[in-house]
C-alpha atoms as a PDB file:
ATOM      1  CA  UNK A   1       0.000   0.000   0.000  1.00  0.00           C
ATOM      2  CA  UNK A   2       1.645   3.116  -1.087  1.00  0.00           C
ATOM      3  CA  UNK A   3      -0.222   5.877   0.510  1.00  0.00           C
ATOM      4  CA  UNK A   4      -0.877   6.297   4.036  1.00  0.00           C
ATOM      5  CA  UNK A   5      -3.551   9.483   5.323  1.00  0.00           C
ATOM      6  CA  UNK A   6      -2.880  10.459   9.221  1.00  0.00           C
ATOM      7  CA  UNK A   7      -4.769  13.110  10.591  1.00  0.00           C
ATOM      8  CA  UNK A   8      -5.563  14.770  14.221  1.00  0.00           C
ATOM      9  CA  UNK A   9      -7.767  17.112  15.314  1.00  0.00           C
ATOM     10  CA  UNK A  10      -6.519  20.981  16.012  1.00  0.00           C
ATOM     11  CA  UNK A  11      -7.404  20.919  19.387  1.00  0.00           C
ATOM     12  CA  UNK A  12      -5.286  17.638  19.988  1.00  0.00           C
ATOM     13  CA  UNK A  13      -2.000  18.033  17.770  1.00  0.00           C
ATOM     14  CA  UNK A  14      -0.384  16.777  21.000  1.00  0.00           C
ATOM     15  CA  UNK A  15      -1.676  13.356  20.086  1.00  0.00           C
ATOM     16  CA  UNK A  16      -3.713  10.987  19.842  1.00  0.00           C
ATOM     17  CA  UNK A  17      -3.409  10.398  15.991  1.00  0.00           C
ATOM     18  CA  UNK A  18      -4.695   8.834  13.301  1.00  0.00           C
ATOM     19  CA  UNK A  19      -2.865   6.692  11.287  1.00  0.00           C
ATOM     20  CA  UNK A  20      -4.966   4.419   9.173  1.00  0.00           C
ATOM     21  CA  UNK A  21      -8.203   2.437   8.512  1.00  0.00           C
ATOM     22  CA  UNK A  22      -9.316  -1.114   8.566  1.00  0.00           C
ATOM     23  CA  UNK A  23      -7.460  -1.956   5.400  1.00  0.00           C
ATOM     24  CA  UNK A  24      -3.985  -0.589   6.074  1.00  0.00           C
ATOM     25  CA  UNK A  25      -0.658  -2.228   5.995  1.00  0.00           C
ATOM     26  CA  UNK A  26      -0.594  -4.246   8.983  1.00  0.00           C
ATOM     27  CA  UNK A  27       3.571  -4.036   9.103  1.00  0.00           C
ATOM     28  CA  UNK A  28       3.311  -0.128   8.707  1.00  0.00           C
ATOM     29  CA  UNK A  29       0.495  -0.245  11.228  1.00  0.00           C
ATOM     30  CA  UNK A  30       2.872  -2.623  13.895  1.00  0.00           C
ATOM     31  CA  UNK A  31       6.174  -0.025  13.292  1.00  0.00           C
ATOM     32  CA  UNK A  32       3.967   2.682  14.537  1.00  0.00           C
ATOM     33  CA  UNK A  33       2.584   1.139  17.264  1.00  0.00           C
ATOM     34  CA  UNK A  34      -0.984   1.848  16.532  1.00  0.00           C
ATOM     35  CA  UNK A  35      -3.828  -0.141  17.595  1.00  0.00           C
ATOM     36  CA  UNK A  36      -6.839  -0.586  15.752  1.00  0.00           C
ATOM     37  CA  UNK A  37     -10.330   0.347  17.474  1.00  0.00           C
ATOM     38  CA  UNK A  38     -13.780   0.597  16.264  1.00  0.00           C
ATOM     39  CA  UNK A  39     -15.635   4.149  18.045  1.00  0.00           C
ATOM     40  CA  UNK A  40     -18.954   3.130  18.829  1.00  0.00           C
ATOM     41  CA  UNK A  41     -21.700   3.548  16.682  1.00  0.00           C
ATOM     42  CA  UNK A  42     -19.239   3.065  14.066  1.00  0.00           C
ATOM     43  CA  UNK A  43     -19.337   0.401  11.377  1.00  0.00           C
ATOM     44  CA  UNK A  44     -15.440   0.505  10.268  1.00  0.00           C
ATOM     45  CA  UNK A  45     -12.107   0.575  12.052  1.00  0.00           C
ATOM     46  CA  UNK A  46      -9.362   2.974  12.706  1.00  0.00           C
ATOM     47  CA  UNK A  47      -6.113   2.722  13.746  1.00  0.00           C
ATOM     48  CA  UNK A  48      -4.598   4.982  16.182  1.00  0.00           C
ATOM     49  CA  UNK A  49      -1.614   6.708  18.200  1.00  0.00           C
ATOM     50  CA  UNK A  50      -0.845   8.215  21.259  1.00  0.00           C
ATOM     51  CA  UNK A  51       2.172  10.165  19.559  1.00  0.00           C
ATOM     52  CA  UNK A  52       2.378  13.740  17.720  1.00  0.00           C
ATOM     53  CA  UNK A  53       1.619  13.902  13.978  1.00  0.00           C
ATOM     54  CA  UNK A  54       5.133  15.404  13.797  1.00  0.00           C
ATOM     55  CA  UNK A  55       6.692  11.650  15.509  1.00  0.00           C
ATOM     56  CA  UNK A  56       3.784   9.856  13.059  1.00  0.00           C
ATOM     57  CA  UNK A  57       5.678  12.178  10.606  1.00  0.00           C
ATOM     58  CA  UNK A  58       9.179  11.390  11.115  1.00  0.00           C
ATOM     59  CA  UNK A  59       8.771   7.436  11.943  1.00  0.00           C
ATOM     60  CA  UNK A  60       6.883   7.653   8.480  1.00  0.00           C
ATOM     61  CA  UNK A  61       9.766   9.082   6.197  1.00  0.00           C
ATOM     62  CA  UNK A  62      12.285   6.814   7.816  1.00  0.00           C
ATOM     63  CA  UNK A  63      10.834   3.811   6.213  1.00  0.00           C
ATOM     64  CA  UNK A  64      10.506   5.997   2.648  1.00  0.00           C
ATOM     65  CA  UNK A  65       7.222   7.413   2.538  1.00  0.00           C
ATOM     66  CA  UNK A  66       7.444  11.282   1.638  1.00  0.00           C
ATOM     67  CA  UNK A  67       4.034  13.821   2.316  1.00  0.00           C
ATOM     68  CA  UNK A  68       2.435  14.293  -0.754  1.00  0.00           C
ATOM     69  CA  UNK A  69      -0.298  17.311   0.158  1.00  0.00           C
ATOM     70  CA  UNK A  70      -1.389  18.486   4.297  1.00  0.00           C
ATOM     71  CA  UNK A  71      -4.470  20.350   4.662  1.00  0.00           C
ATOM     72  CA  UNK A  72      -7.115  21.268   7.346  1.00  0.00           C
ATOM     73  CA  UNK A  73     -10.656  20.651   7.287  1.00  0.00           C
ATOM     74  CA  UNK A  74     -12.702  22.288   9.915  1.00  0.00           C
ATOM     75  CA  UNK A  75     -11.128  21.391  13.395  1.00  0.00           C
ATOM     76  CA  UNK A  76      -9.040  18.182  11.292  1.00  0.00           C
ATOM     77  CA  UNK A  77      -5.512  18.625   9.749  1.00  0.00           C
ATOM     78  CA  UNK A  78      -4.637  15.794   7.336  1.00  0.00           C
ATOM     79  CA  UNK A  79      -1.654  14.539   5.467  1.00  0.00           C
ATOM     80  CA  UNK A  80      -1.434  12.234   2.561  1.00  0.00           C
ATOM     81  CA  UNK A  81       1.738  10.338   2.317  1.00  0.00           C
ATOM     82  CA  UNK A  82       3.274   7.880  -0.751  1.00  0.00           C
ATOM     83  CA  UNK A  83       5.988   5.369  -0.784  1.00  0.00           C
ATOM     84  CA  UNK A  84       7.600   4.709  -4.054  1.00  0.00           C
ATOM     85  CA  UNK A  85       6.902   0.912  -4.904  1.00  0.00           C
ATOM     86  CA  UNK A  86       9.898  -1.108  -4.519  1.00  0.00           C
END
């Protein structure tokens, strides 16, 4: 899977973040240490982290993946990632 979307709300950029959905890369997922919850009410999984997007960030170009576009929508800042296929 060569793009990865993390996002956090404004009010949190301290952490938690997001780092994926149901269908992401489970060895990406395992490196960052997220773990993968389902918010009630829901009907799809997430996976999460307690760090900063800037650590997501970081941990995320040391394995090759480089931020494509970041932008904020409402209260949400989001960052789209790709990793050139090997």
């Amino acid at each position: 899977m060569p793009y990865v979307l993390i996002s956090t709300q404004i009010r949190l950029e301290n952490g938690p973040t997001n780092v994926g959905d149901e269908y992401s890369d489970p060895a990406v997922m395992n490196y960052l240490g997220a773990r993968k919850t389902t918010m009630l009410g829901n009907n799809f999984s997430e996976y999460h982290v307690d760090d900063p997007p800037r650590l997501v960030l970081d941990k995320l170009e040391k394995i090759g993946f480089r931020v494509l576009t970041m932008t904020g929508v409402g209260q949400t800042l989001v960052w789209c990632l790709h990793k050139e296929s090997d």
